[in-house]
Structures are given as C-alpha cells and as structure tokens.
C-alpha atoms as a PDB file:
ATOM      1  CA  UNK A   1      -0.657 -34.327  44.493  1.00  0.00           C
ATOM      2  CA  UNK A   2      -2.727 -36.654  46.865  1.00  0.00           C
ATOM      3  CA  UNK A   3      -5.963 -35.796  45.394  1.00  0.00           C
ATOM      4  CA  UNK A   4      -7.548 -37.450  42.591  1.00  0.00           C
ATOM      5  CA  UNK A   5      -6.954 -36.647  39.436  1.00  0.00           C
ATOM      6  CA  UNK A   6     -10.372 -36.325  38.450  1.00  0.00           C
ATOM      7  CA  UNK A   7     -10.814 -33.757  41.459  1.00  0.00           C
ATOM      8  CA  UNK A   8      -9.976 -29.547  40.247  1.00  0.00           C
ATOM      9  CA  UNK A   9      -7.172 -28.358  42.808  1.00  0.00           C
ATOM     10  CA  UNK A  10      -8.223 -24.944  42.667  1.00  0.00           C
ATOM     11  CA  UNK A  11     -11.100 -22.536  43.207  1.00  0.00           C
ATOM     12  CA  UNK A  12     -10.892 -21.249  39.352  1.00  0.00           C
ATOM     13  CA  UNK A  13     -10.842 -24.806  38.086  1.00  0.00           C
ATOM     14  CA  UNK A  14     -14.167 -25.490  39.359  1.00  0.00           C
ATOM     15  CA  UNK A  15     -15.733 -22.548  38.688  1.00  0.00           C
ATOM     16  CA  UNK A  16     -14.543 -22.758  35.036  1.00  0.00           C
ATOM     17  CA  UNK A  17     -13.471 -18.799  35.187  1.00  0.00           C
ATOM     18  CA  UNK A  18     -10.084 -18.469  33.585  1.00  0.00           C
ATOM     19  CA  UNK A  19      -7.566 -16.939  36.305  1.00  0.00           C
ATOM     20  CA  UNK A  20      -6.433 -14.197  34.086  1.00  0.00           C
ATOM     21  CA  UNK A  21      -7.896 -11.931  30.700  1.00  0.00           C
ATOM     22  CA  UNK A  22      -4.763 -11.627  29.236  1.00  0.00           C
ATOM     23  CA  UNK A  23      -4.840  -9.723  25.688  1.00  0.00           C
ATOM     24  CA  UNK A  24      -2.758 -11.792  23.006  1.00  0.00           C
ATOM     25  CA  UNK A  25       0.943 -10.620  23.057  1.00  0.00           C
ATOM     26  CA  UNK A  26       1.173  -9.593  19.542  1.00  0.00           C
ATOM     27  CA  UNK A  27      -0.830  -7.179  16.688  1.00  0.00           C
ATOM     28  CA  UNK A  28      -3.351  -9.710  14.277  1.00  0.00           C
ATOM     29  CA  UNK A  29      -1.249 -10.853  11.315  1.00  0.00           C
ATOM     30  CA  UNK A  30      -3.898  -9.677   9.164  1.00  0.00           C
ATOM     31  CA  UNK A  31      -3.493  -5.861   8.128  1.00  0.00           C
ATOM     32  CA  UNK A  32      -6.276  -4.032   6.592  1.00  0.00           C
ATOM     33  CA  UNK A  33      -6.765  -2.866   3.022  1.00  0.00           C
ATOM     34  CA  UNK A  34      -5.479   0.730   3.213  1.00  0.00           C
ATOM     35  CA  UNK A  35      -2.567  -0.669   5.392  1.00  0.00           C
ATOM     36  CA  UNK A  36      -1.236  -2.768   2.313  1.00  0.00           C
ATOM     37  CA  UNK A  37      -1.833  -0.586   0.116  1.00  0.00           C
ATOM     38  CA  UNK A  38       0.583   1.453   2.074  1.00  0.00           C
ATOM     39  CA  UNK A  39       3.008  -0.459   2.438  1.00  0.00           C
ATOM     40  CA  UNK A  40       2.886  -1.469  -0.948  1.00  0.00           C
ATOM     41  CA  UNK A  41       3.229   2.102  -2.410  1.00  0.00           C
ATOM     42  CA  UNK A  42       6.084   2.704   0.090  1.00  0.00           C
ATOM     43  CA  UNK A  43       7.720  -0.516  -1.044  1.00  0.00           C
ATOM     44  CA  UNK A  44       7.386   0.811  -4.974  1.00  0.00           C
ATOM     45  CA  UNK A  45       8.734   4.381  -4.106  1.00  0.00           C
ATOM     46  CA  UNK A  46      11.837   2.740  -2.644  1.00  0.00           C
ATOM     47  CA  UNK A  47      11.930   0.756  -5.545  1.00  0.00           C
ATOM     48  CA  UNK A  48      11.885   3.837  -8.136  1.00  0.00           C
ATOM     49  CA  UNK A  49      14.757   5.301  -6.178  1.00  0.00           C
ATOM     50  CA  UNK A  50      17.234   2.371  -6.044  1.00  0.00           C
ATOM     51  CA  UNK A  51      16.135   2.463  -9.290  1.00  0.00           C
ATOM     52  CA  UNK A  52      17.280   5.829 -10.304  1.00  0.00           C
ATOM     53  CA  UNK A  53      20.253   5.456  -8.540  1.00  0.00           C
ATOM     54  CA  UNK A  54      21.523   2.218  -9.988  1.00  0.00           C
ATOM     55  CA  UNK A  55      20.924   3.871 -13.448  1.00  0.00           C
ATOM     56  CA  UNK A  56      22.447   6.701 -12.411  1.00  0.00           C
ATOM     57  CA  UNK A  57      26.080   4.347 -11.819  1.00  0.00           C
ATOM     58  CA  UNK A  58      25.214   2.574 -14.473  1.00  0.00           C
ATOM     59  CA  UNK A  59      25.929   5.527 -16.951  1.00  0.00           C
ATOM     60  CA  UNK A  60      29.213   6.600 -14.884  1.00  0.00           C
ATOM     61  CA  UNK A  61      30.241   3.103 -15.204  1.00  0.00           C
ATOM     62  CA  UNK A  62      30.234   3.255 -18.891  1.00  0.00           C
ATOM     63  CA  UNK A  63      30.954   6.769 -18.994  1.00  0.00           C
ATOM     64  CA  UNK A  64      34.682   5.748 -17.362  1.00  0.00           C
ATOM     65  CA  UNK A  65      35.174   2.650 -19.158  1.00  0.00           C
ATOM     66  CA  UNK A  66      34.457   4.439 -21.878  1.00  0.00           C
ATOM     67  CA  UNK A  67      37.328   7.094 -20.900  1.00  0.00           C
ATOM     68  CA  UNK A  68      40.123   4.765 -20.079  1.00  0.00           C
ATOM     69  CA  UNK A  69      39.875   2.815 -23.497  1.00  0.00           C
ATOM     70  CA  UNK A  70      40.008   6.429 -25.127  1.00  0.00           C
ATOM     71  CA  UNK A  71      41.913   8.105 -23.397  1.00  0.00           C
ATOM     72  CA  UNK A  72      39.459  11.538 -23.032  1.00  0.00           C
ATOM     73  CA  UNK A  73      37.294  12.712 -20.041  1.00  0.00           C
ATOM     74  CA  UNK A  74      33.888  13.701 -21.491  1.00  0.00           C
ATOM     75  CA  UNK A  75      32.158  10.157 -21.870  1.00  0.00           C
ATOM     76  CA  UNK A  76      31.977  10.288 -17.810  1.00  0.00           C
ATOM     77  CA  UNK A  77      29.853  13.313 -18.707  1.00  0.00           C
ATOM     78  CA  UNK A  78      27.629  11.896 -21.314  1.00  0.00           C
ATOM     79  CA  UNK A  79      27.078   8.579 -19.505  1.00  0.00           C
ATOM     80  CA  UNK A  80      25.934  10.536 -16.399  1.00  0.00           C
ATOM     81  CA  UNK A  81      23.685  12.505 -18.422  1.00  0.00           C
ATOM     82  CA  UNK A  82      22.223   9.878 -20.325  1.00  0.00           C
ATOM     83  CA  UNK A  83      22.241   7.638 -17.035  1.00  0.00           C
ATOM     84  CA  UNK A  84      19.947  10.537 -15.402  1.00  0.00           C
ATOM     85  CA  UNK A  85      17.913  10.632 -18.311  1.00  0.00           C
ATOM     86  CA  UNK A  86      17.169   7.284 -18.850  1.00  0.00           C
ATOM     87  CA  UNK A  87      15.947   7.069 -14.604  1.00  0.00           C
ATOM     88  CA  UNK A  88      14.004  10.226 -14.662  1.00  0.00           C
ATOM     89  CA  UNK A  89      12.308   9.054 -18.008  1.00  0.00           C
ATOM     90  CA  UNK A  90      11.711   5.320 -16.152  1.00  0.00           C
ATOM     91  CA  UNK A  91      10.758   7.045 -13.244  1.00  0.00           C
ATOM     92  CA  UNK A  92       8.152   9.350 -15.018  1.00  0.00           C
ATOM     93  CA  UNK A  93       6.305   6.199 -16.298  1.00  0.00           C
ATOM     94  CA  UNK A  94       6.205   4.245 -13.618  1.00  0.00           C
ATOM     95  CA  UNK A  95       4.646   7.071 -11.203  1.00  0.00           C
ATOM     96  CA  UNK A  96       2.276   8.484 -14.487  1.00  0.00           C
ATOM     97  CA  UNK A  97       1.111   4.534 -14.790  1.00  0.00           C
ATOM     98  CA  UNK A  98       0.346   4.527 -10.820  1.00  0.00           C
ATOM     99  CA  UNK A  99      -1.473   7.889 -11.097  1.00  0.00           C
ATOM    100  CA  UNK A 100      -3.794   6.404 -14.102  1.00  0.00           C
ATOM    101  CA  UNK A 101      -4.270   3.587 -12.182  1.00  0.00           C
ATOM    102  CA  UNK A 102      -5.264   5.341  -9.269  1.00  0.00           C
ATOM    103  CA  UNK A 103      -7.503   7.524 -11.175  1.00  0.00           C
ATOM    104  CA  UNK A 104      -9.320   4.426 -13.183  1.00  0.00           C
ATOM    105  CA  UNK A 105     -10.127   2.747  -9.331  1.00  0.00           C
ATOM    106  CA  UNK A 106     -11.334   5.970  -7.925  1.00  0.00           C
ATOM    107  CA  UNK A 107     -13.460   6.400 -11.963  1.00  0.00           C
ATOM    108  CA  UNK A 108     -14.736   2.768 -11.082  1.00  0.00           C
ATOM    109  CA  UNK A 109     -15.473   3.045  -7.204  1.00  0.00           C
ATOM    110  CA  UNK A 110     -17.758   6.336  -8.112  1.00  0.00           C
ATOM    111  CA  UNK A 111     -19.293   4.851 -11.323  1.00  0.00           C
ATOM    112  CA  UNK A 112     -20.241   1.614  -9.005  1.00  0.00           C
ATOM    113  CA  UNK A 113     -21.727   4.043  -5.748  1.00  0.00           C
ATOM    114  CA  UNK A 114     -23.920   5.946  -8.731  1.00  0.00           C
ATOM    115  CA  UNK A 115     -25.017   2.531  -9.878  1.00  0.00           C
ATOM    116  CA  UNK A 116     -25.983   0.981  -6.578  1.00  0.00           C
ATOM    117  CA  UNK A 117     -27.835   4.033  -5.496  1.00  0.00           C
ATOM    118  CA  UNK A 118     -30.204   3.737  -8.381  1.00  0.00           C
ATOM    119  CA  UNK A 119     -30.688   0.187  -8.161  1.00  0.00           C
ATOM    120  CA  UNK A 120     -31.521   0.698  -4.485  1.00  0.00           C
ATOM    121  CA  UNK A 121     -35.584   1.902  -3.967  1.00  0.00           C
ATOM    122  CA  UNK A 122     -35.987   4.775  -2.652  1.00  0.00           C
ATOM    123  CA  UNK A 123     -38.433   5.597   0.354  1.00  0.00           C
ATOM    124  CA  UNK A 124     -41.334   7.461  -1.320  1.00  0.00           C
ATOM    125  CA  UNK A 125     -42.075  11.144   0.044  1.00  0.00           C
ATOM    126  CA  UNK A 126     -44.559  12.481   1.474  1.00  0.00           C
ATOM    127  CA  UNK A 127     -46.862  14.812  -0.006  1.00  0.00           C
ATOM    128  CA  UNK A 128     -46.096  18.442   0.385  1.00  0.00           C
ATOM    129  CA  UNK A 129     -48.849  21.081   1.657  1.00  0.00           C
ATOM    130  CA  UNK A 130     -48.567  24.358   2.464  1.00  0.00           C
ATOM    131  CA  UNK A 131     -48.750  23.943   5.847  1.00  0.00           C
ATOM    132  CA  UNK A 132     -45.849  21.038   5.406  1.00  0.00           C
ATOM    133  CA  UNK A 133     -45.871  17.532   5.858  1.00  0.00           C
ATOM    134  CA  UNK A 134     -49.366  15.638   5.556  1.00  0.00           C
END
C-alpha cells in the first residue's frame, strides 16, 4: 500500500463499475397475498387435525379412567365415540365458518368490480350505419 489513500488501486474503482452483478443470496422476506393466504389455510388445516386427534384421546382418556374406577369395558367405547363426535362436529364449524367467509370476500370483491365499472365513464360509441362504422 504505497499509494495514497486518496488514489483508487484498481481499474473498477475508478471507473465506478461494480466488479461483479451478484443477485442477493436469499428469496425477499416479503411474500405475496395469495402466498399467505396459503400458508395460512395450510397452517389452520393442520390445526383442525391435531385438533381432531387430541379430542379423539381425550375421549379414550376418560373412556379408561372411567373403566378402571368401574370396573366395566364399555366407557372406552362411549368416550371414543363421543370424543369423535365432538371433533367432527368442531371440525364441521370451523371449515363451514371458512367456507362463508370465503364466500362473503368473493360476494364483496364482485359487488365492488360491478360498482367500479359503473362509476368508471365509458367511451361513447360510434354511430352505427349500414355500411358500419361512421
């Protein structure tokens, strides 16, 4: 380093060019829209199903307890049953409650598209001859 420091010690220094166009390393931490909304359906699904299964052990749980302190084997049966029951039931609502919300966004999204198109002025038309366009 016996130059000044002042003084570039390369070509691409003075020129100002960087040496390299090297894309960045990683994706953008920003996802889009439709990819959250993904993700975020995906993470509810899971959700419903860890659900239904902790339910599910829930009523076998009881069901046995319930058989040890008296003495028979059906409660196993009934707390399974009602364990099922009680999951496909929450299950049911949670999924019918996406649907309607679904349904009320895709309602609002088309009743706000009509409305913009008729606030929006429309190019006027040419008159019409029999020979076509004037």
């Amino acid at each position: 380093m016996s130059g000044e420091p002042e003084t570039p010690s390369s070509d691409t220094a003075r020129t100002g060019t960087p040496r390299q166009n090297v894309p960045a390393a990683s994706p953008p931490a920003l996802h889009s829209d439709q990819e959250r909304r993904d993700r975020s359906d995906a993470a509810r699904y899971a959700g419903v199903g860890l659900q239904f299964a902790i339910t599910l052990l829930i009523g076998l749980g009881l069901g046995s307890w319930a058989d040890r302190k008296f003495g028979t084997s059906i409660f196993v049966l009934v707390g399974v049953f009602l364990g099922a029951g009680a999951a496909f039931y929450s299950m049911y609502r949670q999924l019918m409650g996406k649907l309607e919300r679904d349904e009320k966004a895709r309602r609002a999204q088309k009743r706000d598209a009509g409305e913009s198109s008729l606030r929006e002025p429309r190019e006027p038309r040419e008159p019409r001859t029999p020979d076509g366009p004037a």
